[in-house]
C-alpha atoms as a PDB file:
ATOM      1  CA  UNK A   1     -41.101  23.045 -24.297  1.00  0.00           C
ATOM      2  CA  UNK A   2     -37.795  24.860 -23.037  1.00  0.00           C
ATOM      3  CA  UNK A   3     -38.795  23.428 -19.602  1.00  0.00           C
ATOM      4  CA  UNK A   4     -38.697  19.756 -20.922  1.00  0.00           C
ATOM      5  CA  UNK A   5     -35.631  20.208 -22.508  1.00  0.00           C
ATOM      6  CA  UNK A   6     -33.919  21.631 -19.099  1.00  0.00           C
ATOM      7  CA  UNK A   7     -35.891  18.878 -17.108  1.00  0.00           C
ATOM      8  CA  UNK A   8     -33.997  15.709 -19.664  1.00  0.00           C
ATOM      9  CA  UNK A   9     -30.708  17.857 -19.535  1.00  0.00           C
ATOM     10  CA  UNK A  10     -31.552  17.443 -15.671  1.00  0.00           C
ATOM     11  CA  UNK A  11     -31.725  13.946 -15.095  1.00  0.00           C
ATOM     12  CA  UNK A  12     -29.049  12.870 -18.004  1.00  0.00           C
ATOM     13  CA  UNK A  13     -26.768  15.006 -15.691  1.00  0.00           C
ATOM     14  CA  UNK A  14     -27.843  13.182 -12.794  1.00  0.00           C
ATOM     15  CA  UNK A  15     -27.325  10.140 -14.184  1.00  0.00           C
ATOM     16  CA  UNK A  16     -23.923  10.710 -15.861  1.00  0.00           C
ATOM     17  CA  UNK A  17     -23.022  12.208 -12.157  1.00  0.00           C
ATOM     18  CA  UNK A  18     -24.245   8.799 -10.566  1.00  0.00           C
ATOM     19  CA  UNK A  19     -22.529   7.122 -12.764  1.00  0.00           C
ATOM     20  CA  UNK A  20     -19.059   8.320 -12.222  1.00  0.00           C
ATOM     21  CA  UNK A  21     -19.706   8.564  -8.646  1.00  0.00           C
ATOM     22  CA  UNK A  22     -19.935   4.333  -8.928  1.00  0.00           C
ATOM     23  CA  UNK A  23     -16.976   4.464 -11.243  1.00  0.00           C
ATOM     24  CA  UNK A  24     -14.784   5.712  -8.683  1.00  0.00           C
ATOM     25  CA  UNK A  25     -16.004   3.201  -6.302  1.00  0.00           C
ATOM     26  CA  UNK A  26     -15.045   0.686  -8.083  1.00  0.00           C
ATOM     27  CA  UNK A  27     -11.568   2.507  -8.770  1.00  0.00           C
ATOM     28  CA  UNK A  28     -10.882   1.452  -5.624  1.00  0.00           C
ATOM     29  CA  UNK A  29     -11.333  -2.587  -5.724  1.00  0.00           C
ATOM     30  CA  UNK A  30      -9.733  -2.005  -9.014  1.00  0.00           C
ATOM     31  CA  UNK A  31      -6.613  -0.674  -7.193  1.00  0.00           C
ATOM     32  CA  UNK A  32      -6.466  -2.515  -4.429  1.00  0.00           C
ATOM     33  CA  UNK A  33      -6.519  -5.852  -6.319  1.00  0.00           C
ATOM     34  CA  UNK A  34      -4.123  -4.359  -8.185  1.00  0.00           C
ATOM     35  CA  UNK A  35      -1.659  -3.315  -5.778  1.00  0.00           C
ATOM     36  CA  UNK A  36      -1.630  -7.034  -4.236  1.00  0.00           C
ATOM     37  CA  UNK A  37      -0.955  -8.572  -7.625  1.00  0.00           C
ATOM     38  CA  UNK A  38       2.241  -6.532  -7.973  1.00  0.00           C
ATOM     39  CA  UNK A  39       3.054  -7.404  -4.202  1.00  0.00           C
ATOM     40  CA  UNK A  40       2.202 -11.242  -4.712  1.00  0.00           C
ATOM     41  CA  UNK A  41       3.859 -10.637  -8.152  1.00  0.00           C
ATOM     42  CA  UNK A  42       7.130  -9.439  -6.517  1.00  0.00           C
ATOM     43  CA  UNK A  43       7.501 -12.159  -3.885  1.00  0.00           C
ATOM     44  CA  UNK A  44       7.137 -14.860  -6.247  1.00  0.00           C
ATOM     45  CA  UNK A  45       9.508 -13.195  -8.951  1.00  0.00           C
ATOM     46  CA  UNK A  46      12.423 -13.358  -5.825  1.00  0.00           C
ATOM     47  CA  UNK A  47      10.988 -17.169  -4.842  1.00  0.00           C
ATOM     48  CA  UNK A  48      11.878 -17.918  -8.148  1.00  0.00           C
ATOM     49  CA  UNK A  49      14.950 -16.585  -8.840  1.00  0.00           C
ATOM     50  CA  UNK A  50      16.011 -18.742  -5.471  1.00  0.00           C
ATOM     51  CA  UNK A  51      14.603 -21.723  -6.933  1.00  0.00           C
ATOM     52  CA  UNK A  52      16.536 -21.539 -10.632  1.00  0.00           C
ATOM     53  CA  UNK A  53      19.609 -21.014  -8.641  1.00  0.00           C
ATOM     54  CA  UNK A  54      19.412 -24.171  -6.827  1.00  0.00           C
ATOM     55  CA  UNK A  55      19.435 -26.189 -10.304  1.00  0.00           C
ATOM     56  CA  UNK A  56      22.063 -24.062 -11.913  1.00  0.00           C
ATOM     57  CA  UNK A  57      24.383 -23.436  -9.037  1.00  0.00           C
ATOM     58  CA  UNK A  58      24.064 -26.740  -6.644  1.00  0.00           C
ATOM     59  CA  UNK A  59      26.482 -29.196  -8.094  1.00  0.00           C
ATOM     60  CA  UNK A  60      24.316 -32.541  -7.092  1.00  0.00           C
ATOM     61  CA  UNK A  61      26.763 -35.273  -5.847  1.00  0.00           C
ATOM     62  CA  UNK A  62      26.853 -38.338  -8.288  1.00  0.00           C
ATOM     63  CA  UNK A  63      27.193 -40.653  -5.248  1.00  0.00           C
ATOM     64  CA  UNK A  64      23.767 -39.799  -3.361  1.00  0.00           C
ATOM     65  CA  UNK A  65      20.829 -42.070  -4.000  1.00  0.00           C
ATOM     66  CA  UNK A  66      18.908 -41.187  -6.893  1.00  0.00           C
ATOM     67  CA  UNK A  67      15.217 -40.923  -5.522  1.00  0.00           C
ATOM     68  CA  UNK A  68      17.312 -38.046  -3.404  1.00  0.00           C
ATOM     69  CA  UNK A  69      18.791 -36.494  -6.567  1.00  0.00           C
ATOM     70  CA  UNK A  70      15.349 -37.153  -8.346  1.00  0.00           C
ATOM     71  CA  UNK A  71      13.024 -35.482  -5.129  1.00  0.00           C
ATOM     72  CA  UNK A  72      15.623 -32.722  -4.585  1.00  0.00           C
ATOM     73  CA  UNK A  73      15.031 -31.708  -8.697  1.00  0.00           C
ATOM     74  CA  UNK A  74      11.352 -32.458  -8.416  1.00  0.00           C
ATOM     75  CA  UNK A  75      10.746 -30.016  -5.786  1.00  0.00           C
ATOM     76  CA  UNK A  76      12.927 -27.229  -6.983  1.00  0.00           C
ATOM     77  CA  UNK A  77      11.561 -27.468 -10.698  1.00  0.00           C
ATOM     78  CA  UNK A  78       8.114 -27.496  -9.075  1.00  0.00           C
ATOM     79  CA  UNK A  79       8.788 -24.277  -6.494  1.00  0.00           C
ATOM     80  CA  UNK A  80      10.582 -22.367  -9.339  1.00  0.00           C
ATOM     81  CA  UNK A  81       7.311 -23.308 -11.746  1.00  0.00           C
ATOM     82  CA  UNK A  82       4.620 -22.604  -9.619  1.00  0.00           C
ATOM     83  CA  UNK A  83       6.237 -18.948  -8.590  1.00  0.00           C
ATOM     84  CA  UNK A  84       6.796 -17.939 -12.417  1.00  0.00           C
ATOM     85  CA  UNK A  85       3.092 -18.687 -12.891  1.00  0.00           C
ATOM     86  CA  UNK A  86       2.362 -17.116 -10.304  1.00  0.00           C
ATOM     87  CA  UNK A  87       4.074 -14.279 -11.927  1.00  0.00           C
ATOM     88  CA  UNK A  88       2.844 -14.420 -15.389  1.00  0.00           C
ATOM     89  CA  UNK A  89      -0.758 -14.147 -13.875  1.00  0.00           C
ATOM     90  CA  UNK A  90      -0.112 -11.325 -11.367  1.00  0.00           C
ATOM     91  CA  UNK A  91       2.141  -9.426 -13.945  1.00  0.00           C
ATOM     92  CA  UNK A  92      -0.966 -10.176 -16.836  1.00  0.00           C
ATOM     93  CA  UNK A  93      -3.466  -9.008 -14.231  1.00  0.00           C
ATOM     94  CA  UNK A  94      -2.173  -5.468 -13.265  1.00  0.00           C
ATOM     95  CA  UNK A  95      -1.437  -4.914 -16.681  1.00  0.00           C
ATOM     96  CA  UNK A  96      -4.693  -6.050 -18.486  1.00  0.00           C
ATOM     97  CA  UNK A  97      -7.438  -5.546 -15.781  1.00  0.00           C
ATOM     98  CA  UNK A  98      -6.549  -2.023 -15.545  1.00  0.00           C
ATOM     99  CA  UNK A  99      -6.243  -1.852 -19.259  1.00  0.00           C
ATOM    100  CA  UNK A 100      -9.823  -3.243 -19.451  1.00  0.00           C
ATOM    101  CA  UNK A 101     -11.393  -0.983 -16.931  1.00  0.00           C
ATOM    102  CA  UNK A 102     -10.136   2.287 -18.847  1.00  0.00           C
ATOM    103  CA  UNK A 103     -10.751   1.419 -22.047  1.00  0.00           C
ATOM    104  CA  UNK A 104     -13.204  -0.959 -22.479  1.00  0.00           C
ATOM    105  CA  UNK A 105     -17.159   0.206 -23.504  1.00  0.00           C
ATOM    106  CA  UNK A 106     -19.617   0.307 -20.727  1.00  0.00           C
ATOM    107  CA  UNK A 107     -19.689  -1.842 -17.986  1.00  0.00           C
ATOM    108  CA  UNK A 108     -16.095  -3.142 -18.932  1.00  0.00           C
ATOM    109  CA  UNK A 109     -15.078  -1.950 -15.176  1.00  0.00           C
ATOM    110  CA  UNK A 110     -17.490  -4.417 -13.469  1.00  0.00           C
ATOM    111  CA  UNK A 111     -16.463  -6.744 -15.674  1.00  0.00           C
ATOM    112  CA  UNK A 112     -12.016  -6.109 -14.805  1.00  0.00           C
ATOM    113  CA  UNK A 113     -12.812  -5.918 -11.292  1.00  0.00           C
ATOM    114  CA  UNK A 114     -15.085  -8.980 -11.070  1.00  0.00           C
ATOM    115  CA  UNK A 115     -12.712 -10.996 -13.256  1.00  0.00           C
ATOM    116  CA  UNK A 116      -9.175 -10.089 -11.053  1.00  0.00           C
ATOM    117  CA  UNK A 117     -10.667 -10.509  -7.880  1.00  0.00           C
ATOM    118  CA  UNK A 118     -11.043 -14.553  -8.997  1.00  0.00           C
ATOM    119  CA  UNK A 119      -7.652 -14.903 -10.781  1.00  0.00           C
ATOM    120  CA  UNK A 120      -5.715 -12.828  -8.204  1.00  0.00           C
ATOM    121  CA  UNK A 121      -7.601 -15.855  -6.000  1.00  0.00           C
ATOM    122  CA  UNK A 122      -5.984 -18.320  -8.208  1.00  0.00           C
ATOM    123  CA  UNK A 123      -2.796 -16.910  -8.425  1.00  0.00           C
ATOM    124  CA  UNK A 124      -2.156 -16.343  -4.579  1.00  0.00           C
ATOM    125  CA  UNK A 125      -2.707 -20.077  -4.540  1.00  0.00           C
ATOM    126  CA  UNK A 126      -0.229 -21.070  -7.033  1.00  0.00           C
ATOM    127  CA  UNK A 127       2.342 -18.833  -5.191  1.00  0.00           C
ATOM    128  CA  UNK A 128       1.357 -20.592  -1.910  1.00  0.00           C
ATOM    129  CA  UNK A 129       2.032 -23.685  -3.619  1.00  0.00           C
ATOM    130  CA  UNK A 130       5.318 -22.644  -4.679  1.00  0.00           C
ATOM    131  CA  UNK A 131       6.273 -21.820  -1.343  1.00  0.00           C
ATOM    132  CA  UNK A 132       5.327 -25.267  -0.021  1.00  0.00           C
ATOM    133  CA  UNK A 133       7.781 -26.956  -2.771  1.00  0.00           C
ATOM    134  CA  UNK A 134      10.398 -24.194  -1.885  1.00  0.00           C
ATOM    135  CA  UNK A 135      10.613 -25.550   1.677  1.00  0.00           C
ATOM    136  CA  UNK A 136      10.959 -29.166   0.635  1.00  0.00           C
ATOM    137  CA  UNK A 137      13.484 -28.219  -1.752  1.00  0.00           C
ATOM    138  CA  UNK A 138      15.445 -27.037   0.959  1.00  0.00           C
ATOM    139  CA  UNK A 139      14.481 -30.236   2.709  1.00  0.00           C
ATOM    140  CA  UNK A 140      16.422 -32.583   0.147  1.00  0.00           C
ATOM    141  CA  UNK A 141      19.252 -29.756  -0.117  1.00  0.00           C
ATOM    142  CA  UNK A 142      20.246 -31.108   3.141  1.00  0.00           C
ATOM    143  CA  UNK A 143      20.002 -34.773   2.710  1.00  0.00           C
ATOM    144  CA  UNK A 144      21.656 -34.118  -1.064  1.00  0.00           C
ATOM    145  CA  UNK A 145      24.697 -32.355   0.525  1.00  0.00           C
ATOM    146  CA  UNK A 146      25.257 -33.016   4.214  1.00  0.00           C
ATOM    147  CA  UNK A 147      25.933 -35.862   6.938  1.00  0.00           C
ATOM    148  CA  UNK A 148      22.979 -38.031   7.824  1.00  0.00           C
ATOM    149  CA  UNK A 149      22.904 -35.949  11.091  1.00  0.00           C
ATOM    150  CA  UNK A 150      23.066 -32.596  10.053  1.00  0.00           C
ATOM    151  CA  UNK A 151      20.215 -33.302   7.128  1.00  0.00           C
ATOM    152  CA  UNK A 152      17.841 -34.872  10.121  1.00  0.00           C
ATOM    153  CA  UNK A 153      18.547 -31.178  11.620  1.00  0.00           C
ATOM    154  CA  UNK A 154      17.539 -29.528   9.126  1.00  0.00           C
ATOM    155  CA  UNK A 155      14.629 -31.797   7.990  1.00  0.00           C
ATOM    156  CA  UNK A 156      13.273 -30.541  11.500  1.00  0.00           C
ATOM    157  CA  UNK A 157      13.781 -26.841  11.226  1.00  0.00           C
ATOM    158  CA  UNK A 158      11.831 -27.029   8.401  1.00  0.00           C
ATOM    159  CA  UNK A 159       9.110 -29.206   9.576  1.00  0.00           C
ATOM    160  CA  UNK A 160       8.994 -26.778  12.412  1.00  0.00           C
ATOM    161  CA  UNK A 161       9.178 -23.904   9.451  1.00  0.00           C
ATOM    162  CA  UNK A 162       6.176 -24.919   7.855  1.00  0.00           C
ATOM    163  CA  UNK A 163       3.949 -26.032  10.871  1.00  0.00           C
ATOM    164  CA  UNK A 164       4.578 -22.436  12.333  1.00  0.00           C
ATOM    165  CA  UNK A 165       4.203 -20.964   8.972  1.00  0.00           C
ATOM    166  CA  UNK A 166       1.010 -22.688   8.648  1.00  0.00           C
ATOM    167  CA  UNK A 167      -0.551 -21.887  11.733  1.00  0.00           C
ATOM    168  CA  UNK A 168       0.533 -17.905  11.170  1.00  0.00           C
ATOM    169  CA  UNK A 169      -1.671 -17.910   8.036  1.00  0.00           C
ATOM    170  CA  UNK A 170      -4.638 -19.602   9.528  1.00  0.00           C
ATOM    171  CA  UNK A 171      -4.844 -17.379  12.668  1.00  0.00           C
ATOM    172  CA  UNK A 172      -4.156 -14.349   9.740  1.00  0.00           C
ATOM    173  CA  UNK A 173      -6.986 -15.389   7.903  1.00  0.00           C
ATOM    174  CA  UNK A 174      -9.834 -16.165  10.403  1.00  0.00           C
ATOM    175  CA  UNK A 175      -8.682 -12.970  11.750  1.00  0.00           C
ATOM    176  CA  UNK A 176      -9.349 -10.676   8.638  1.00  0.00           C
ATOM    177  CA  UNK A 177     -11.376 -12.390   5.989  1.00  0.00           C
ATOM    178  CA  UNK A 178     -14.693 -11.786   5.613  1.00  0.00           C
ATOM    179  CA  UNK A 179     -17.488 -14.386   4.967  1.00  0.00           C
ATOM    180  CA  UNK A 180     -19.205 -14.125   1.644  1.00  0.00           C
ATOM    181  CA  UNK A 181     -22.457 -13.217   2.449  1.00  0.00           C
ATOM    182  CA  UNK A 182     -21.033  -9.911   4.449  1.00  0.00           C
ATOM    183  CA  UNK A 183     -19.075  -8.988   1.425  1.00  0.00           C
ATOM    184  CA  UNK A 184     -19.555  -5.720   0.295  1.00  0.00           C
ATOM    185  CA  UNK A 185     -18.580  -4.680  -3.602  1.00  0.00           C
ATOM    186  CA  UNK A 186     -18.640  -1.531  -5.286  1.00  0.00           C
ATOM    187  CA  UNK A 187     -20.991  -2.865  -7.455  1.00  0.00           C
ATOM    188  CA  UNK A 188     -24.796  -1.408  -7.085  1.00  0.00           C
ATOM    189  CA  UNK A 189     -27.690  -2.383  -8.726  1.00  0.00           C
ATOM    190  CA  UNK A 190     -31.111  -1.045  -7.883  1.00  0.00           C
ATOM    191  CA  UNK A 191     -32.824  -4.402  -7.770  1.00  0.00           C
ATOM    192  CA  UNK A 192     -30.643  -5.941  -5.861  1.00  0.00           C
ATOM    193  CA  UNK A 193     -30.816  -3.264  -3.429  1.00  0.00           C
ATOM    194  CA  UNK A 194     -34.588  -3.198  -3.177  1.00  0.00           C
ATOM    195  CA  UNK A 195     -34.447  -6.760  -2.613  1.00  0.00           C
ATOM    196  CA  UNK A 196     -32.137  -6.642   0.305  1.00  0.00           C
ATOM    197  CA  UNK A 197     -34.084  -3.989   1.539  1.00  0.00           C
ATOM    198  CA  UNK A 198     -37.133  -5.600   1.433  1.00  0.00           C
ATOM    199  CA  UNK A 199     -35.391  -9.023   2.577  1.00  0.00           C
ATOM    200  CA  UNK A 200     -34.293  -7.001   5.877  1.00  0.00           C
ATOM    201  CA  UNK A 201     -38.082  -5.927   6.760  1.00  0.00           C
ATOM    202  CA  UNK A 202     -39.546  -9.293   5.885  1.00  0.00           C
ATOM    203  CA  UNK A 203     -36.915 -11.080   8.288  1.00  0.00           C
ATOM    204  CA  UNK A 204     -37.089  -8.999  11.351  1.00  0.00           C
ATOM    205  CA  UNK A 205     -40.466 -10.419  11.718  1.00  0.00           C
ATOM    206  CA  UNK A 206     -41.985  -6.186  12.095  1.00  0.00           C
ATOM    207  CA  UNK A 207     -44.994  -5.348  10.143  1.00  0.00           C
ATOM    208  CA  UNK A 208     -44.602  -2.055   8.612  1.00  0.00           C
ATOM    209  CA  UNK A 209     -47.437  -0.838   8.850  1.00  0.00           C
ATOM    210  CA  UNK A 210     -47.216  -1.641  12.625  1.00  0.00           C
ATOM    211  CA  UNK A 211     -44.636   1.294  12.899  1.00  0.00           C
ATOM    212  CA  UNK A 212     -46.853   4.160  11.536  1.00  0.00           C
END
C-alpha cells in the first residue's frame, strides 16, 4: 500500500514538473509579444503627439482652398487617431495579457498568449495605418503653407518616402516571417503531437515495418 502511495506521489510530481516546464515555455511568447506591444506602443504614442501638434500649432491660412484645408485636417485627425488606438490596444495588452497569464485558473496562459498574439496583429496594423495618414498629412502641410513649387517638392519627397518605405517592409517581411504551417508555439498537446507524428511516417511514403 505504501508503494502505491509513493508510485501516485510519483507521477503527480511528474506531472506538476511537466507542467511548469510548458509554463515557462510559454513565458516566453508571453514576453516577447509583450515586449513588441510596448515598442509598437511607444512609436505610436510619439506619432501621435506629432500629429495633435499639427492641429493645435499649424495656424491654417484662411485663403487656401478648402478641400486643402479640409484633406490637410482629414489626414492629421486620421494619423493622430489611428496611433492613439494603436496605443490604447498595445498599452491594454501588456497590461492585461500578462495580468491574465499570472492570475487566471488553469489554462488562462494559453488562453493570454493565444489572444495577444491576434490583437498585437491588429494593432501593428492600425499603427501602420497611422503612419500612412502621417505622411499625407505632411503632404497637404506643404500645399497648405508653401508656393505651388516648393509643395510639388515636397509632394515628391514623400511619394519617394513612402514607395521606399514600402518596399523596406516588404523585403523585411519575406525575409523573416514565417509561413503558418512552420509555426511553432509553445503550446503542446499530446494528440496533436501523435498526429503529426504519425502524419510524418504516413507521408514519406516508408512502411515501418519495412525498417525493422
Amino acid at each position: 500500500r505504501l508503494s502505491g502511495v509513493m508510485l501516485y506521489a510519483d507521477k503527480r510530481a511528474l506531472e506538476t514538473n511537466l507542467k511548469v516546464s510548458l509554463l515557462q515555455i510559454r513565458e516566453k511568447e508571453l514576453n516577447f509579444y509583450t515586449q513588441n506591444c510596448l515598442a509598437v506602443g511607444t512609436q505610436a504614442a510619439l506619432l501621435a503627439g506629432f500629429a495633435y501638434a499639427g492641429l493645435t500649432q499649424v495656424s491654417v491660412p484662411k485663403d487656401k482652398p478648402y478641400l486643402v484645408k479640409l484633406l490637410y485636417l482629414l489626414f492629421t485627425t486620421g494619423a493622430m487617431s489611428f496611433e492613439l488606438i494603436a496605443v490604447l490596444n498595445t498599452t491594454l495588452l501588456s497590461m492585461l495579457g500578462p495580468g491574465l497569464a499570472l492570475r487566471g485558473p488553469d489554462g488562462s496562459m494559453h488562453k493570454a498568449v493565444d489572444g495577444m498574439m491576434y490583437e498585437y496583429r491588429k494593432a501593428f496594423f492600425t499603427f501602420g495605418l497611422g503612419l500612412i495618414a502621417f505622411h499625407f498629412s505632411a503632404l497637404m502641410f506643404g500645399w497648405l503653407l508653401f508656393r505651388t513649387w516648393v509643395a510639388v517638392s515636397i509632394t515628391v519627397v514623400i511619394l519617394i518616402s513612402l514607395r521606399v518605405l514600402w518596399r523596406y517592409v516588404v523585403r523585411i517581411f519575406h525575409k523573416f516571417q514565417l509561413p503558418k504551417d512552420l509555426v511553432i508555439s509553445g503550446r503542446f498537446s499530446p494528440e496533436a503531437e501523435l498526429a503529426q507524428q504519425q502524419g510524418g511516417v504516413g507521408g514519406s511514403g516508408v512502411d515501418p515495418s519495412d525498417q525493422q
